[in-house]
Protein backbone atom coordinates (compact mmCIF):
# COMPACT_ATOMS: atom_id res chain seq x y z
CA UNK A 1 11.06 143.95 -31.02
CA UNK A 2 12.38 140.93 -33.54
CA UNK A 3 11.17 140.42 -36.68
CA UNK A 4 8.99 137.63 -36.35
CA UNK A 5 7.28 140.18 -33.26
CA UNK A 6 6.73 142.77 -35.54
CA UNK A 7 5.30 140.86 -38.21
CA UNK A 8 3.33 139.46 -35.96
CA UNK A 9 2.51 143.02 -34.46
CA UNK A 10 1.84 144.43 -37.67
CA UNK A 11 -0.56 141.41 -38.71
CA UNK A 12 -2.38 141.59 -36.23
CA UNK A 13 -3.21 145.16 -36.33
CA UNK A 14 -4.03 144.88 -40.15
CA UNK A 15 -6.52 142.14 -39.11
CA UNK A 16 -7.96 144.48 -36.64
CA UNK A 17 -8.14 147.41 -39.58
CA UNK A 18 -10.05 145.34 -42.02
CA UNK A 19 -12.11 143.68 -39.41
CA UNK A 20 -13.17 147.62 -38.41
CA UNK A 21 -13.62 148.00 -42.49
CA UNK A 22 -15.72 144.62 -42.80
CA UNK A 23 -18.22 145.73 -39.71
CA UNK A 24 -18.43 149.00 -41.10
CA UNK A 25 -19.35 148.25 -44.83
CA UNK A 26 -21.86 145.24 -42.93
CA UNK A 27 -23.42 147.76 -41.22
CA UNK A 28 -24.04 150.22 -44.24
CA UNK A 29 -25.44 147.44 -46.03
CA UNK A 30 -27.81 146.81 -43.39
CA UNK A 31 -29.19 150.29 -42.93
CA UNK A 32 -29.72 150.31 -46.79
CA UNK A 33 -31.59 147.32 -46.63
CA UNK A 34 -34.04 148.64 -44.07
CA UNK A 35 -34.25 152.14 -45.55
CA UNK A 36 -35.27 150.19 -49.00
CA UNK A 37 -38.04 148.09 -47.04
CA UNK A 38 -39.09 150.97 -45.39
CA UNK A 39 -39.40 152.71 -49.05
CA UNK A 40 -41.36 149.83 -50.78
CA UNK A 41 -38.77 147.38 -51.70
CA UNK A 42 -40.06 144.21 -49.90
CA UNK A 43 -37.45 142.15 -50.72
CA UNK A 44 -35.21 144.15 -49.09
CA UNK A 45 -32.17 144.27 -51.94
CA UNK A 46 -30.87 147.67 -50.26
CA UNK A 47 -31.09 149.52 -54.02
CA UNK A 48 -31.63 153.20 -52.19
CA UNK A 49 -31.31 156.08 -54.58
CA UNK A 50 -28.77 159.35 -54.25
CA UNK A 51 -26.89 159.92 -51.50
CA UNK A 52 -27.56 156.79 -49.57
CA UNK A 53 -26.55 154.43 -52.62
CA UNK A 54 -22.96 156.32 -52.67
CA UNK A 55 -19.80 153.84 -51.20
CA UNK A 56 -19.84 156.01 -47.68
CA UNK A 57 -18.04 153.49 -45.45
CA UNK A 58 -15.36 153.25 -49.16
CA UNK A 59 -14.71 157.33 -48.21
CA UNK A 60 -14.72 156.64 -44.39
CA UNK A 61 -12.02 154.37 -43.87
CA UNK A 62 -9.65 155.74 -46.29
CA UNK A 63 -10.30 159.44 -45.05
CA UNK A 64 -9.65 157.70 -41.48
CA UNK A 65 -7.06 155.77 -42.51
CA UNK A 66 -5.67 158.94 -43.78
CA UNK A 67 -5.78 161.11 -41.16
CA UNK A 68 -4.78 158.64 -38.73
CA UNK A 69 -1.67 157.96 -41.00
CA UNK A 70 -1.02 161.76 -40.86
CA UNK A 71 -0.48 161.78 -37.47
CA UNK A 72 1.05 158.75 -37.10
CA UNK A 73 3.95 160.06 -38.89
CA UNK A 74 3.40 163.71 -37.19
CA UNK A 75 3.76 162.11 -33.68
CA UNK A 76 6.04 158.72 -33.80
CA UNK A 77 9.70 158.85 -34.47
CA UNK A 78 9.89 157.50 -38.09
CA UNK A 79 10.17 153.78 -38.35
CA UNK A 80 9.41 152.62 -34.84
CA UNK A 81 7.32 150.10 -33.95
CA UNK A 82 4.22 151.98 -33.22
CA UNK A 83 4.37 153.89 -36.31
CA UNK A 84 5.19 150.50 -38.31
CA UNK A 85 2.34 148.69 -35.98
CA UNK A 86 -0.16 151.78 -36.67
CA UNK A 87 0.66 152.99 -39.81
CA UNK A 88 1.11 149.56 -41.96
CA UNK A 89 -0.59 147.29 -40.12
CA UNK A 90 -4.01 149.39 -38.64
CA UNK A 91 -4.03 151.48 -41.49
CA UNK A 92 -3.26 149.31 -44.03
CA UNK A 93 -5.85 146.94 -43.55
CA UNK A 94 -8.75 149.83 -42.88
CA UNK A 95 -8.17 151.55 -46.28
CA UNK A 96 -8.26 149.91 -49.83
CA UNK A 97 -6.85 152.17 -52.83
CA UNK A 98 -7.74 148.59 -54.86
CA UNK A 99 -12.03 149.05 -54.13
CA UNK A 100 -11.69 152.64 -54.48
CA UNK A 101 -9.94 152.52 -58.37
CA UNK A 102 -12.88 149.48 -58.59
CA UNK A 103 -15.81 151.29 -57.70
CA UNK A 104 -14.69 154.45 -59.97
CA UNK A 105 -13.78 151.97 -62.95
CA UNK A 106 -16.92 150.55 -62.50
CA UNK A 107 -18.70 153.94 -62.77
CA UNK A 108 -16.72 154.62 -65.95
CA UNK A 109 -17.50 151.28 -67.33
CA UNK A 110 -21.23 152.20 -66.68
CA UNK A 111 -20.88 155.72 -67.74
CA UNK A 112 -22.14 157.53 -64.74
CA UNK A 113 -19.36 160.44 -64.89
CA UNK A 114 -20.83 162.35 -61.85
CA UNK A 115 -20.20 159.38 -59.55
CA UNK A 116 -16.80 158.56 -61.18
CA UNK A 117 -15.71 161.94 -60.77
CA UNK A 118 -17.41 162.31 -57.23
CA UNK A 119 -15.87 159.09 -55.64
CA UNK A 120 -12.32 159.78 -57.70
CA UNK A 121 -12.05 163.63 -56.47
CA UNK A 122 -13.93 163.30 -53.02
CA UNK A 123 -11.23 160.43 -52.26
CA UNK A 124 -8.34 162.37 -53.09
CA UNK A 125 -9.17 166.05 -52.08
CA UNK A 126 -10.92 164.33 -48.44
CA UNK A 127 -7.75 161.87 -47.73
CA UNK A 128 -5.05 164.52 -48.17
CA UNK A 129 -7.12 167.37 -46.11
CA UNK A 130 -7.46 164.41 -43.41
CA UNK A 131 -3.71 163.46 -44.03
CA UNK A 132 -2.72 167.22 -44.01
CA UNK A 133 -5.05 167.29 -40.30
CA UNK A 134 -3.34 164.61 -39.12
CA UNK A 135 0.36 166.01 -39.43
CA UNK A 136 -0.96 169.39 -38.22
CA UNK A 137 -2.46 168.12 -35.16
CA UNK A 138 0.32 165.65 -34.53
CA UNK A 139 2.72 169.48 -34.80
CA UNK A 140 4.65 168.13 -37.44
């Protein structure tokens, strides 16, 4: 493949990875609004309490992104096109390290330690056991 092709290749598939993130995080928001309407909030703002105001689709794509990327390089020969295609381009645009160190600055800023250390240490412990999967099941 030239370079233009796999630039090309890879951009597209990033587009496709942060188009999966987008409709993901869209739908999250959605299902909080209703679940806040459905508690009392009228005006629909999606504020839900506990476990259901936590960034899920944050630790969804990057523990998918991870695990995918784990057997990416399990499976494809290192630096063809597929893993290039797959691995930088899908992968890259479904995870974000840049909202993840956001959303646990933001907890710091706001003091809320359990969620700092909660979205910091699920993150990191869930995306290297889903890495970890990934090269296992790929028999690296």
């Amino acid at each position: 493949m030239s370079a233009l092709g796999m630039a090309l290749a890879v951009g597209a598939a990033g587009a496709v990875g942060a188009l999966a993130r987008v409709l993901l995080d869209d739908a999250w928001l959605a299902y909080r609004a209703g679940r806040a309407s459905r508690a009392g909030d009228p005006a629909g703002s999606g504020r839900v309490a506990g476990l259901a105001g936590w960034p899920w689709p944050l630790l969804i794509v990057n523990v998918v992104g991870s695990f995918v990327l784990g057997w990416v390089h399990g499976a494809l020969p290192a630096g063809s096109a597929w893993a290039t295609v797959i691995g930088a381009g899908w992968c890259g645009g479904l995870t974000t390290f840049s909202t993840w160190a956001v959303v646990a600055a933001g907890a710091l800023k706001e003091r809320r330690w359990a969620r700092a250390a909660t979205v910091l240490l699920g993150h990191l412990v869930l995306g290297l056991c889903a890495a970890a999967l990934g090269l296992t099941l790929a028999g690296a």
